[in-house]
PDB file of N, CA and C in Angstrom:
ATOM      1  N   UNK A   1     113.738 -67.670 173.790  1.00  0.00           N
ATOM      2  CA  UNK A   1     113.109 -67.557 172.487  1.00  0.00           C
ATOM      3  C   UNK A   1     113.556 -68.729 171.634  1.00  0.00           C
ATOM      4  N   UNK A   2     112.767 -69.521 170.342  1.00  0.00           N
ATOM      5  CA  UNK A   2     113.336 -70.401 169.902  1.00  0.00           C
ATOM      6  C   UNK A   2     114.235 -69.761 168.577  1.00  0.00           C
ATOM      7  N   UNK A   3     115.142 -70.768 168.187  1.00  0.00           N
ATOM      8  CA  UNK A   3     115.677 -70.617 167.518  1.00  0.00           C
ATOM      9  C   UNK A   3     114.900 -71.317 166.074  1.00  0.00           C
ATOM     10  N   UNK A   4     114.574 -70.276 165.132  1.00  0.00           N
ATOM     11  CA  UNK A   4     113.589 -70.478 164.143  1.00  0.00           C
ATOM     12  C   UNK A   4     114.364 -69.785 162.452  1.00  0.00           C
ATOM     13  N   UNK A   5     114.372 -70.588 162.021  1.00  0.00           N
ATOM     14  CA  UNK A   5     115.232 -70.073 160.721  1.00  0.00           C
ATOM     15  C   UNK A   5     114.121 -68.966 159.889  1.00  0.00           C
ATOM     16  N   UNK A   6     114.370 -68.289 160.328  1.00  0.00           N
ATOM     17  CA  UNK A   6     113.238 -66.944 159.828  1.00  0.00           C
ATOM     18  C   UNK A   6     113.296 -66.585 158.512  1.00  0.00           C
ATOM     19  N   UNK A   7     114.625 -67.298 157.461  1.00  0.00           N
ATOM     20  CA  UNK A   7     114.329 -67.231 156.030  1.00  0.00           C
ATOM     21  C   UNK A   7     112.901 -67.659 155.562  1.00  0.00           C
ATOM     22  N   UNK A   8     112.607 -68.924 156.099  1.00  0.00           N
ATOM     23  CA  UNK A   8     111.263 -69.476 156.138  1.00  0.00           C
ATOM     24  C   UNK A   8     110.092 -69.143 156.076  1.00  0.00           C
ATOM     25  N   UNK A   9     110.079 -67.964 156.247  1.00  0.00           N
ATOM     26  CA  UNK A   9     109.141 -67.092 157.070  1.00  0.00           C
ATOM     27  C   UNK A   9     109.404 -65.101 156.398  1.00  0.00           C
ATOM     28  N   UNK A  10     108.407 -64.720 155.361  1.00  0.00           N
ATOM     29  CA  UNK A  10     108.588 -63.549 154.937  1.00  0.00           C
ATOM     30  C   UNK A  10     109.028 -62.932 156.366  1.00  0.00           C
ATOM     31  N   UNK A  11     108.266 -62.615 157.310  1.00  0.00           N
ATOM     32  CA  UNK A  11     108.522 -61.900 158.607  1.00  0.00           C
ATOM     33  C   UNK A  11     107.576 -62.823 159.813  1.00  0.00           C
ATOM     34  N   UNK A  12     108.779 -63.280 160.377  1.00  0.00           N
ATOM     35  CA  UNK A  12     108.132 -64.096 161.499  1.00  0.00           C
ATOM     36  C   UNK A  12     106.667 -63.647 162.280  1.00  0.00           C
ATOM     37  N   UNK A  13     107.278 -62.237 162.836  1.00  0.00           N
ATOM     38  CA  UNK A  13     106.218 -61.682 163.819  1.00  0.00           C
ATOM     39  C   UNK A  13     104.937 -61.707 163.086  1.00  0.00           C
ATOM     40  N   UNK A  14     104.796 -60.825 161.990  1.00  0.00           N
ATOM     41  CA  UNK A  14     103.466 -61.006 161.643  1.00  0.00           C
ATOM     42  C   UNK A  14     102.618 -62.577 161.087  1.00  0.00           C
ATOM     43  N   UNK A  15     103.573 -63.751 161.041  1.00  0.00           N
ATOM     44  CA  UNK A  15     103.170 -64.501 160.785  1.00  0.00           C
ATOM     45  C   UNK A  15     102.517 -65.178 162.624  1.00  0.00           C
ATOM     46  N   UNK A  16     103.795 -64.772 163.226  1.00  0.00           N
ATOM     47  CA  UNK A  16     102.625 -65.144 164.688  1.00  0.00           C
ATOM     48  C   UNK A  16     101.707 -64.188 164.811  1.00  0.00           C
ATOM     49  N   UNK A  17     101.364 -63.208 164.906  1.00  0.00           N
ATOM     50  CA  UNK A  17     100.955 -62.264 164.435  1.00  0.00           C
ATOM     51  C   UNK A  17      99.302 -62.904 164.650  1.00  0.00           C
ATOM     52  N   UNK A  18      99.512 -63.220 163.126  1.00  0.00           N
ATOM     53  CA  UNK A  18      98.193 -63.674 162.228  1.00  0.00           C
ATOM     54  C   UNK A  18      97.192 -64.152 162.437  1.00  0.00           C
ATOM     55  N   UNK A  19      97.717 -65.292 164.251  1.00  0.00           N
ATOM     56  CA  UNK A  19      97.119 -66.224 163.953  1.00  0.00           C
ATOM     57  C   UNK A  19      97.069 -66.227 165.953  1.00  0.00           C
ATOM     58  N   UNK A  20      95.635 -66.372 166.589  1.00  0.00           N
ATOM     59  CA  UNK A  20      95.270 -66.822 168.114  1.00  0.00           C
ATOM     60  C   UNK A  20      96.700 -67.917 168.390  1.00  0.00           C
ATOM     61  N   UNK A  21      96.209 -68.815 167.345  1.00  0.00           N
ATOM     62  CA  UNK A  21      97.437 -70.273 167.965  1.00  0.00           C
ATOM     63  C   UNK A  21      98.540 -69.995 168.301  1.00  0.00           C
ATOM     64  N   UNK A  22      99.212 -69.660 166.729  1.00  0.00           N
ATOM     65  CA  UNK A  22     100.824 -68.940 167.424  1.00  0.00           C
ATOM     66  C   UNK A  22     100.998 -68.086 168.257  1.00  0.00           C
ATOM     67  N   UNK A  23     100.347 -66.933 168.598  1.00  0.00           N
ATOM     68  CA  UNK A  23     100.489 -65.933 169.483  1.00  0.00           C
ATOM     69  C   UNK A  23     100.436 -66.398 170.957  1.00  0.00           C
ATOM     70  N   UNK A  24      99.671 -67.605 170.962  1.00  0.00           N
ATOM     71  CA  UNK A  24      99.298 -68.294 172.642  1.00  0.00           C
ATOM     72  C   UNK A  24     100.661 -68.962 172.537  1.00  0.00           C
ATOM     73  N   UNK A  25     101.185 -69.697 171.828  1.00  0.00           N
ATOM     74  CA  UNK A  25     102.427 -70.680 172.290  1.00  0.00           C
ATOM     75  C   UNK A  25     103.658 -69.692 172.055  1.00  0.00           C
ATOM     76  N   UNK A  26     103.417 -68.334 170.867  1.00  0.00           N
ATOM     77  CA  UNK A  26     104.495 -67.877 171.069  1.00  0.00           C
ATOM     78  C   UNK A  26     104.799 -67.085 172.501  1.00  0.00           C
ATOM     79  N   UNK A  27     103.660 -66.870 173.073  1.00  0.00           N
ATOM     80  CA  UNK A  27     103.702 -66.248 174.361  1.00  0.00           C
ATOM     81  C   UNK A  27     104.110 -66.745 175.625  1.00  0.00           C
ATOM     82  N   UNK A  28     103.730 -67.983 175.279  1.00  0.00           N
ATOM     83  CA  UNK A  28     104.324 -69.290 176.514  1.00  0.00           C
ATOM     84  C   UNK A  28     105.386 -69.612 176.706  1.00  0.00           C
ATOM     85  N   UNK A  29     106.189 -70.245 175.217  1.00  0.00           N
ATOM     86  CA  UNK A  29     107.251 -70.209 175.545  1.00  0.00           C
ATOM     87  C   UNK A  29     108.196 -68.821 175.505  1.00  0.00           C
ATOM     88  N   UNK A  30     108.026 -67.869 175.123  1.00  0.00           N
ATOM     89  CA  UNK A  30     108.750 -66.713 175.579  1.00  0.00           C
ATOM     90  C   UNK A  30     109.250 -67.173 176.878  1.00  0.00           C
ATOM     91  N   UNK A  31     108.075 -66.483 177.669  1.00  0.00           N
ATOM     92  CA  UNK A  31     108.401 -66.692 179.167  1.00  0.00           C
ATOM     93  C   UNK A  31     108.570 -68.115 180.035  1.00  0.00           C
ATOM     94  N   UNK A  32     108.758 -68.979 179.052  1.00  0.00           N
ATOM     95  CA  UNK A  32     109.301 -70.323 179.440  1.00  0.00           C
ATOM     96  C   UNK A  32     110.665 -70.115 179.618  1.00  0.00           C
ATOM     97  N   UNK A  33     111.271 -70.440 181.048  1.00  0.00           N
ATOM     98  CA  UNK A  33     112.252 -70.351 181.548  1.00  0.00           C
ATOM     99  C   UNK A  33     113.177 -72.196 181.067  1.00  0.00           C
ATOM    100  N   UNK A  34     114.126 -72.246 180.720  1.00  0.00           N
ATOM    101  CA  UNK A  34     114.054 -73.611 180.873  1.00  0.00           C
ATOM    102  C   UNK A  34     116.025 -73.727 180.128  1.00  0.00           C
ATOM    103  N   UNK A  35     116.574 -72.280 181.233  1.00  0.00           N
ATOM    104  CA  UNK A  35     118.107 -72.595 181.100  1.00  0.00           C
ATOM    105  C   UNK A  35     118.242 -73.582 182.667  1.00  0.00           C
ATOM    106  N   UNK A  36     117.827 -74.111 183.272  1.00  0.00           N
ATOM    107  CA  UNK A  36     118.048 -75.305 184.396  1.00  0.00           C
ATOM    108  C   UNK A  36     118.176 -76.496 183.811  1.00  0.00           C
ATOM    109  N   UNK A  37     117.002 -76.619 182.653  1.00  0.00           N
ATOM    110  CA  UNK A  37     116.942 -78.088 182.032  1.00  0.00           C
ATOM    111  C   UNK A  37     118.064 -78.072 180.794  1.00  0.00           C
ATOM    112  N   UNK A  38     118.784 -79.106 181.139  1.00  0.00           N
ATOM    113  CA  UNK A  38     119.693 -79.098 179.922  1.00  0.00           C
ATOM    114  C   UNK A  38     118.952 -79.518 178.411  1.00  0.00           C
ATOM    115  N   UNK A  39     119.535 -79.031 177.654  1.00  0.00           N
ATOM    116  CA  UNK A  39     119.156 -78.889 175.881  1.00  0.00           C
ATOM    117  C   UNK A  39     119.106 -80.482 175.502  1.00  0.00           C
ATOM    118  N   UNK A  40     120.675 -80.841 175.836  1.00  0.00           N
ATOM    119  CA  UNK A  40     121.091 -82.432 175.436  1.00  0.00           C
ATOM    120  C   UNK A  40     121.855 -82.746 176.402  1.00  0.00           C
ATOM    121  N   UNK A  41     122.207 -84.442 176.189  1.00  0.00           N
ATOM    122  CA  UNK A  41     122.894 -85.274 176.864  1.00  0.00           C
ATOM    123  C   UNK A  41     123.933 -84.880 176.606  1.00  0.00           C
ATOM    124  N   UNK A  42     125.102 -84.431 177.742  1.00  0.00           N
ATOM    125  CA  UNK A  42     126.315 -83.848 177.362  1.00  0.00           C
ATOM    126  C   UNK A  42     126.891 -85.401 178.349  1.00  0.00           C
ATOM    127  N   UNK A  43     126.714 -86.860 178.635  1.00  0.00           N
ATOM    128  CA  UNK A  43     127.568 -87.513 179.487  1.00  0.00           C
ATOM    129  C   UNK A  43     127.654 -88.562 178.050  1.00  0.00           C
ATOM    130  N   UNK A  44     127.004 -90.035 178.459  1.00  0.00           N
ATOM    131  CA  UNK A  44     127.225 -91.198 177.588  1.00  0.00           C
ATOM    132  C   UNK A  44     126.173 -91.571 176.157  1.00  0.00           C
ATOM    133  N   UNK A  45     126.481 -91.604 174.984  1.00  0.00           N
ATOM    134  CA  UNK A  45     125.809 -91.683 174.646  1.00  0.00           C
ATOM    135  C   UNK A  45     125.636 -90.788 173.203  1.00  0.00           C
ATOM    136  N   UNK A  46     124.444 -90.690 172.648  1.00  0.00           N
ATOM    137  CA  UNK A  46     124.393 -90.099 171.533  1.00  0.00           C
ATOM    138  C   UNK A  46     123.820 -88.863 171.746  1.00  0.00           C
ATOM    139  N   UNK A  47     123.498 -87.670 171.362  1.00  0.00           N
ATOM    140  CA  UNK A  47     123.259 -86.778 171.879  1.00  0.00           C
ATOM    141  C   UNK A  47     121.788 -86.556 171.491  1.00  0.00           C
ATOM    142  N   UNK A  48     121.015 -87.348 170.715  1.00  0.00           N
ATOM    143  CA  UNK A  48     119.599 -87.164 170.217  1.00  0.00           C
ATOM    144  C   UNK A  48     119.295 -85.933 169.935  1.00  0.00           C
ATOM    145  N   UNK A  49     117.978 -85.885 170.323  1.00  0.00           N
ATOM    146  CA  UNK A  49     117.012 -84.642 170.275  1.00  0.00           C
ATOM    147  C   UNK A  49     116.990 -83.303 170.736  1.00  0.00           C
ATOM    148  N   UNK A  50     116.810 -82.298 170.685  1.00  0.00           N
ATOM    149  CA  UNK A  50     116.423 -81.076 171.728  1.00  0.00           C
ATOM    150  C   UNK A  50     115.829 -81.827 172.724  1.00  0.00           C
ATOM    151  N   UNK A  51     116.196 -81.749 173.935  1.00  0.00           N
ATOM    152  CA  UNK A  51     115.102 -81.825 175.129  1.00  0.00           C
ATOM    153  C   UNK A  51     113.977 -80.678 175.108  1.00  0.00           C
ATOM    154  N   UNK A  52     114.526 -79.207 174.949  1.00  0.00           N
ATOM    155  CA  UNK A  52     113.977 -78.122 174.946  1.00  0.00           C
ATOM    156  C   UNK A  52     112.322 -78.433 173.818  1.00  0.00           C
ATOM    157  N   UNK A  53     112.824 -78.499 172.651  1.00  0.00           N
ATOM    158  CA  UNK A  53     111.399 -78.809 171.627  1.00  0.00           C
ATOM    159  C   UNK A  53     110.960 -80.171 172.287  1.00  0.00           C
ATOM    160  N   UNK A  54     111.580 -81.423 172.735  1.00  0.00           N
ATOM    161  CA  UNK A  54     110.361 -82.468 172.759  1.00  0.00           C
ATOM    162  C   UNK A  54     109.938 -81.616 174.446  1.00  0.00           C
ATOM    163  N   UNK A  55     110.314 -80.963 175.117  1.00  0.00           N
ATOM    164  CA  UNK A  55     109.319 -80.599 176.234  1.00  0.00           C
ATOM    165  C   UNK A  55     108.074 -79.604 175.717  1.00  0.00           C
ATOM    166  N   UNK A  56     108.473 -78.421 174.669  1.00  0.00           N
ATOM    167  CA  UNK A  56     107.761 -77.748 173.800  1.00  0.00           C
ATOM    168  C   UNK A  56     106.645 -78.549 173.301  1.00  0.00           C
ATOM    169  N   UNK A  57     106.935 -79.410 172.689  1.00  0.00           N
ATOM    170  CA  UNK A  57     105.726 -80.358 172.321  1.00  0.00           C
ATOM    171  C   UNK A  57     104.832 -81.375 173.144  1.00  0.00           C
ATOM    172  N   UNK A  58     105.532 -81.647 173.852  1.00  0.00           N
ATOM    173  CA  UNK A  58     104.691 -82.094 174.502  1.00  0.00           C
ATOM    174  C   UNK A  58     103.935 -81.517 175.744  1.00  0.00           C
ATOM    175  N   UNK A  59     104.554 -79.826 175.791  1.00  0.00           N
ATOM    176  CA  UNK A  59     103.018 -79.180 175.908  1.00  0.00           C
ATOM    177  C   UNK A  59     102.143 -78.957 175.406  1.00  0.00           C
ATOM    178  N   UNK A  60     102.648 -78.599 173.708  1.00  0.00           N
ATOM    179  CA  UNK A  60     101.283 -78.246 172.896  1.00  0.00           C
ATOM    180  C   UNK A  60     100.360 -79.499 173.228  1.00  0.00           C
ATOM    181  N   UNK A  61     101.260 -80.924 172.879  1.00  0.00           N
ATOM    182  CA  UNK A  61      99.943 -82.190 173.183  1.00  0.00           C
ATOM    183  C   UNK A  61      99.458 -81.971 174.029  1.00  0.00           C
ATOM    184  N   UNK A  62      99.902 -81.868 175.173  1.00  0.00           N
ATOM    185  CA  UNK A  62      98.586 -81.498 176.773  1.00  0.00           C
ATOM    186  C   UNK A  62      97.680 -80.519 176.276  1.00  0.00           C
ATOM    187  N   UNK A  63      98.460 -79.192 175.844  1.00  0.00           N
ATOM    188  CA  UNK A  63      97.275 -78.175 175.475  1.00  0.00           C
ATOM    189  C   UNK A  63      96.267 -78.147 174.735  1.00  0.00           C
ATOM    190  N   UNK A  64      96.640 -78.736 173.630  1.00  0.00           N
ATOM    191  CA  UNK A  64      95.625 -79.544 172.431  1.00  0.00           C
ATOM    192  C   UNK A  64      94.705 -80.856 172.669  1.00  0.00           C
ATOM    193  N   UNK A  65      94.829 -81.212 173.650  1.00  0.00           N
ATOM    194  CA  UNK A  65      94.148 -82.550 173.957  1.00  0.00           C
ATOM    195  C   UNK A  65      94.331 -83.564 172.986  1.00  0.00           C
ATOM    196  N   UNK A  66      95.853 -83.817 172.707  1.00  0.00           N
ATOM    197  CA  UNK A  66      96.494 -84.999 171.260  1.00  0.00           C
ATOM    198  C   UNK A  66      96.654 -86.026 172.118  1.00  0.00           C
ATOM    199  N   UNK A  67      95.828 -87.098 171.966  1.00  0.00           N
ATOM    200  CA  UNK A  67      95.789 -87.962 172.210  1.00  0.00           C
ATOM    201  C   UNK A  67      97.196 -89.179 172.221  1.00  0.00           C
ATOM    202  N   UNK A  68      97.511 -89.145 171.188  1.00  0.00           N
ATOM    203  CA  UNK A  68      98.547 -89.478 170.620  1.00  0.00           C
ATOM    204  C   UNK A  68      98.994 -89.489 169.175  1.00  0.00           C
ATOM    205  N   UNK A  69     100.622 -89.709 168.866  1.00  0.00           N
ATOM    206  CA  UNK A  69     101.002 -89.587 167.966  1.00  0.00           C
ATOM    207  C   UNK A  69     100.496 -90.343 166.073  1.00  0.00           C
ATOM    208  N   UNK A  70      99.641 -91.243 166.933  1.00  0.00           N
ATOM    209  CA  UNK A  70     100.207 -92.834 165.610  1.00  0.00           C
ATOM    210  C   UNK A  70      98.517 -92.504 165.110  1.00  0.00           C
ATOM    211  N   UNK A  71      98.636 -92.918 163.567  1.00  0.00           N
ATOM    212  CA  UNK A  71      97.163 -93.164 163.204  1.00  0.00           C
ATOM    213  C   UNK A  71      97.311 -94.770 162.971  1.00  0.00           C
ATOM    214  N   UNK A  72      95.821 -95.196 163.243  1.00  0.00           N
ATOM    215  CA  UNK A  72      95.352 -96.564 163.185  1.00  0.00           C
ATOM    216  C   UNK A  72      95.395 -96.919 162.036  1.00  0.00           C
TER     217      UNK A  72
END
């Protein structure tokens, strides 16, 4: 499950709830398995990003057909 600061959010669920979109990705990654892939770089280096969210996202881009990030 992600970790989502739910102050943000009167009540999460019904806000996925609400809506086809969230309910499809909240459903996906539920059952997205992904304790094999490590989170971060634990060897050299800086520790950047979630691996976990940039893999998250860059399913929604496949799923969404996002071309890419940058506007012209």
């Amino acid at each position: 499950m992600q970790n989502f600061q739910l102050s943000l959010f009167y009540d999460y669920y019904a806000f996925v709830m609400s809506s086809n979109f969230y309910r499809k990705y909240d459903a996906l990654f539920s059952a997205l398995d992904l304790s094999g892939f490590p989170n971060k770089n634990i060897k050299v280096g800086r520790t950047g990003y979630s691996r976990h969210v940039i893999l998250r996202a860059l399913i929604v881009q496949h799923l969404e057909e996002i071309k890419n990030l940058f506007h012209d």
